[in-house]
Protein backbone atom coordinates (compact mmCIF):
# COMPACT_ATOMS: atom_id res chain seq x y z
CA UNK A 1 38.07 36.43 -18.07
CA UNK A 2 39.69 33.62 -16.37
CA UNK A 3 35.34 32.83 -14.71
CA UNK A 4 34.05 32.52 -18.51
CA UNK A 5 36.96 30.04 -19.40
CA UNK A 6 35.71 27.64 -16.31
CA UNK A 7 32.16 27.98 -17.19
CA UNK A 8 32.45 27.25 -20.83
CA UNK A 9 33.47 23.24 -20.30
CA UNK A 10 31.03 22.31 -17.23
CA UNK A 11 28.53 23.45 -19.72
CA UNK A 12 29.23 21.66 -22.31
CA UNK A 13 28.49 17.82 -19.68
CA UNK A 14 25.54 19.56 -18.84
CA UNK A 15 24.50 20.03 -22.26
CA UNK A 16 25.34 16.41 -22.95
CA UNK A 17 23.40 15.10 -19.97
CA UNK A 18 20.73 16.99 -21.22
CA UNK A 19 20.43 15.13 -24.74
CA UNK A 20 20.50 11.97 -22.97
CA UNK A 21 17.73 12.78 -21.12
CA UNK A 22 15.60 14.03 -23.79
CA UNK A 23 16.49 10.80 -25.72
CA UNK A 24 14.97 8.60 -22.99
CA UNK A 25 11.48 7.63 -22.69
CA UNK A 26 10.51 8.02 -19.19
CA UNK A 27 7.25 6.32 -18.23
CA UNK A 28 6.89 6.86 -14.05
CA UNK A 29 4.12 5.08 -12.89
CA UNK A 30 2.45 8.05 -11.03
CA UNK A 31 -0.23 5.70 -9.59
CA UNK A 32 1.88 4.37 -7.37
CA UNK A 33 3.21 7.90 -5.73
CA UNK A 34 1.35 7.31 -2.43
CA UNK A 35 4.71 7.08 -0.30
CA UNK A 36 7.09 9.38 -2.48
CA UNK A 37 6.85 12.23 0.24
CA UNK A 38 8.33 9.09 2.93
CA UNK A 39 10.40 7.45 1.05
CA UNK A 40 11.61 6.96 -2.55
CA UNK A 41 11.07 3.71 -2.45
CA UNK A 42 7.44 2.13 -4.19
CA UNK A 43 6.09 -0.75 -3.12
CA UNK A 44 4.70 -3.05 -4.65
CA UNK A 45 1.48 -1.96 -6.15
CA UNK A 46 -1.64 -4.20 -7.62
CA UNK A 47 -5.42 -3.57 -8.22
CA UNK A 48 -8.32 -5.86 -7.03
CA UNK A 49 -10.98 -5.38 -8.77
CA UNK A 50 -14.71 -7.30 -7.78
CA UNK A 51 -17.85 -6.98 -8.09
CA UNK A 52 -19.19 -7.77 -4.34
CA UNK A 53 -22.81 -9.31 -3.97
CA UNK A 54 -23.22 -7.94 -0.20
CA UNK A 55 -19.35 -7.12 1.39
CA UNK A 56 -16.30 -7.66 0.42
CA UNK A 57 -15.25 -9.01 3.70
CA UNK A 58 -12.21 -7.00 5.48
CA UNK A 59 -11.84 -5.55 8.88
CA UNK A 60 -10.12 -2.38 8.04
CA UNK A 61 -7.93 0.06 10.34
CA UNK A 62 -7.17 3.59 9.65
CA UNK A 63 -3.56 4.59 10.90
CA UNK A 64 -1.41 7.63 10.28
CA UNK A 65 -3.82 8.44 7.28
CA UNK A 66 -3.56 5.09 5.97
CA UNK A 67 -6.33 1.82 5.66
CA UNK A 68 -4.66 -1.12 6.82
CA UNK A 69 -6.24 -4.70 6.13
CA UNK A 70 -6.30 -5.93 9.32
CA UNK A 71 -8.29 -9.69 8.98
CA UNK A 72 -10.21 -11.12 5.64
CA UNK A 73 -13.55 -12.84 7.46
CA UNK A 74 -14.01 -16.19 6.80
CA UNK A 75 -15.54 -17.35 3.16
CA UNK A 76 -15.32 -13.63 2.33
CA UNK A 77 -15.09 -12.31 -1.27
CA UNK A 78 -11.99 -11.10 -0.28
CA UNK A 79 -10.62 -13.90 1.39
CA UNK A 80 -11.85 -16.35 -1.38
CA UNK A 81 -10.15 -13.77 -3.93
CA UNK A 82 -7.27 -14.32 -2.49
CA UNK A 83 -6.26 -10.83 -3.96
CA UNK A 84 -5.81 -8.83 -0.61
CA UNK A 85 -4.19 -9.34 2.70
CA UNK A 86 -3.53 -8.31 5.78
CA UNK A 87 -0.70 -5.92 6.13
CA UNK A 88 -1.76 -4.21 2.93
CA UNK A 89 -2.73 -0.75 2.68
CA UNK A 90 -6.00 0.01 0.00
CA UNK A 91 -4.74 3.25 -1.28
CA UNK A 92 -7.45 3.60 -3.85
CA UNK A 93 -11.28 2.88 -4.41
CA UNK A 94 -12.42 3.27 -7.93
CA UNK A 95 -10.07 6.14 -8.39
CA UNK A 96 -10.62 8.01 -5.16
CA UNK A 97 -7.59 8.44 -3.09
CA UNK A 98 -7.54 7.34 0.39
CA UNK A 99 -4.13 8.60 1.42
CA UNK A 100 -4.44 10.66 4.52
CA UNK A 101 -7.99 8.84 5.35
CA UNK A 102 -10.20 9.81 8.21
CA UNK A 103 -11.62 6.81 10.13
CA UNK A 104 -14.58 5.36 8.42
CA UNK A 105 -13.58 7.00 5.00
CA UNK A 106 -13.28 4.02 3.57
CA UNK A 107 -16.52 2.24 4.73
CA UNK A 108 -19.13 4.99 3.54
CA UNK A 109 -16.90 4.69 0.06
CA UNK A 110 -17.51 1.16 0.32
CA UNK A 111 -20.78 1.31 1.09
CA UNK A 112 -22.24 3.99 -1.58
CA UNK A 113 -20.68 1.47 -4.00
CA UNK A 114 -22.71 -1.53 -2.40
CA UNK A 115 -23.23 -4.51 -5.73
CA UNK A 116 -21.42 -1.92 -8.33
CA UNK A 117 -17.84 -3.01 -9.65
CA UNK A 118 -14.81 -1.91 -7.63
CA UNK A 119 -11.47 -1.14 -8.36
CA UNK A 120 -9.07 -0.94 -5.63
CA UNK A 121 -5.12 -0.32 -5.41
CA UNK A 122 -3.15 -1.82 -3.72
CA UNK A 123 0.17 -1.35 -1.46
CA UNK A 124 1.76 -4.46 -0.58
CA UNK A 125 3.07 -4.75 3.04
CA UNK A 126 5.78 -6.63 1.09
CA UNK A 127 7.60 -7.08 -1.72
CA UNK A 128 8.11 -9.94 -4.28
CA UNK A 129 11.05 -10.74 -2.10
CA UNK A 130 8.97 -11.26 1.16
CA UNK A 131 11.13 -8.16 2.59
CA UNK A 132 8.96 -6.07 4.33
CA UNK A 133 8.76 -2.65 2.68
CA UNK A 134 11.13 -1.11 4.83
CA UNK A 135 8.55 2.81 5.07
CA UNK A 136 5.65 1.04 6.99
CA UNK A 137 7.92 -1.31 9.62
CA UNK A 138 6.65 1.27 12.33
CA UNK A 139 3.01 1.22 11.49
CA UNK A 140 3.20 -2.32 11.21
CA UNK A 141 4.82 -2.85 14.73
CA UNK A 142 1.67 -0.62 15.74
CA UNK A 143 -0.69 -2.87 14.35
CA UNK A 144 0.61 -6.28 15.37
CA UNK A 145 0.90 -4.79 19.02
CA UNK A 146 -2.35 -3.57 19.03
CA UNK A 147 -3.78 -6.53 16.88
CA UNK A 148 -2.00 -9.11 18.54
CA UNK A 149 -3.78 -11.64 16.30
CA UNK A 150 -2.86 -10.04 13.13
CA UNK A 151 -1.39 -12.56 10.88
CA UNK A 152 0.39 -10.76 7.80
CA UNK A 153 0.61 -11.48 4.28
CA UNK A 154 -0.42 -14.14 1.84
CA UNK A 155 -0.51 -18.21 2.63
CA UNK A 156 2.30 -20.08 1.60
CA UNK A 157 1.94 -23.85 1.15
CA UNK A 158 3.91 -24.28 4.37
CA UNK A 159 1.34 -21.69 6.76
CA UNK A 160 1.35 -18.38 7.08
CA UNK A 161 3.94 -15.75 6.60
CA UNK A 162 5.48 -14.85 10.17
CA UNK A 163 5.32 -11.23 11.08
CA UNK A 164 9.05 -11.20 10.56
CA UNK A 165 10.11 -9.78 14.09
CA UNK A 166 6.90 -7.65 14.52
CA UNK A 167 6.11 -9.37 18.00
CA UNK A 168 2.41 -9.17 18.81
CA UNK A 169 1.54 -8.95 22.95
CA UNK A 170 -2.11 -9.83 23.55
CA UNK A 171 -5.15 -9.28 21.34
CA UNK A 172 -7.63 -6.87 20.69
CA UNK A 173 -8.16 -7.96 16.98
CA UNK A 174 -11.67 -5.49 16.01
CA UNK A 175 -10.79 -2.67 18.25
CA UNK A 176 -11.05 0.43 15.91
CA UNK A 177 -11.26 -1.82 13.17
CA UNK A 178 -14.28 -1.45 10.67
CA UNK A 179 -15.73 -4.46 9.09
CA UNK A 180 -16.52 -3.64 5.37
């Protein structure tokens, strides 16, 4: 008898917690799930969207399942755009996932779509705040040590970001990248 008495008021926050809830309107953005099994932190998500003549003008690296911008080419799309950088991780073209991506997966995408409209997401290798986002610091440190050259991020009016203690040793800047 003395169970049932304890039971009866726990149930009763529960119960409470449970109005609450239903009371809320909950709206995840399930787009931007890509690193939920990592981390429960999201980064900072955006879509490009073009419609390329010939390329769009990155040199792309595939790393622990992931496509890494690694360099816009000069008076690319992309690079005029000013939309993607490198750092950033396409997660997405025109709805097909590229989250666990085998090298080149990205490229034959790209290049069935050749002159059609694209749609790509996004990840940010940073947030709003400049911090880096704090699940890719290790694939980043790969990249910049492999890809000495790698700059990351967007221009600011003063230069380019700094790699924010990602120290780069000597370059290699195309090897296993892809130019798409």
């Amino acid at each position: 008898m003395m169970i049932e008495s304890n039971i009866i008021p726990l149930s009763e926050p529960f119960m409470s917690l449970l109005k609450v809830l239903t009371e809320m309107d909950l709206k995840p953005d399930m787009k931007n799930c890509s690193f939920l099994d990592e981390s429960w932190l999201l980064p900072v998500c955006d879509v490009y969207e073009a419609i390329p003549c010939k390329e769009l003008g990155m040199v792309l690296r595939y790393l622990s399942g992931r496509v890494f911008v690694l360099k816009l080419l000069p008076g690319s799309q992309a690079q005029v755009d000013n939309c993607v950088h490198p750092g950033d991780i396409i997660d997405e073209i025109n709805g097909i996932s590229l989250r666990n991506a085998s090298n080149g997966q990205a490229g034959v995408i790209l290049s069935r779509l050749k002159c059609c409209p694209l749609s790509l997401r996004v990840l940010r290798w940073c947030g709003r705040d400049r911090d880096t986002y704090r699940p890719i610091i290790k694939l980043l440190r790969a990249l910049t040590e492999e890809n000495p050259s790698l700059q990351l991020g967007p221009s600011h009016s003063s230069g380019q970001l700094t790699n924010q203690g990602l120290r780069p040793p000597p370059s290699q800047c195309h090897k296993e990248g892809r130019q798409v």
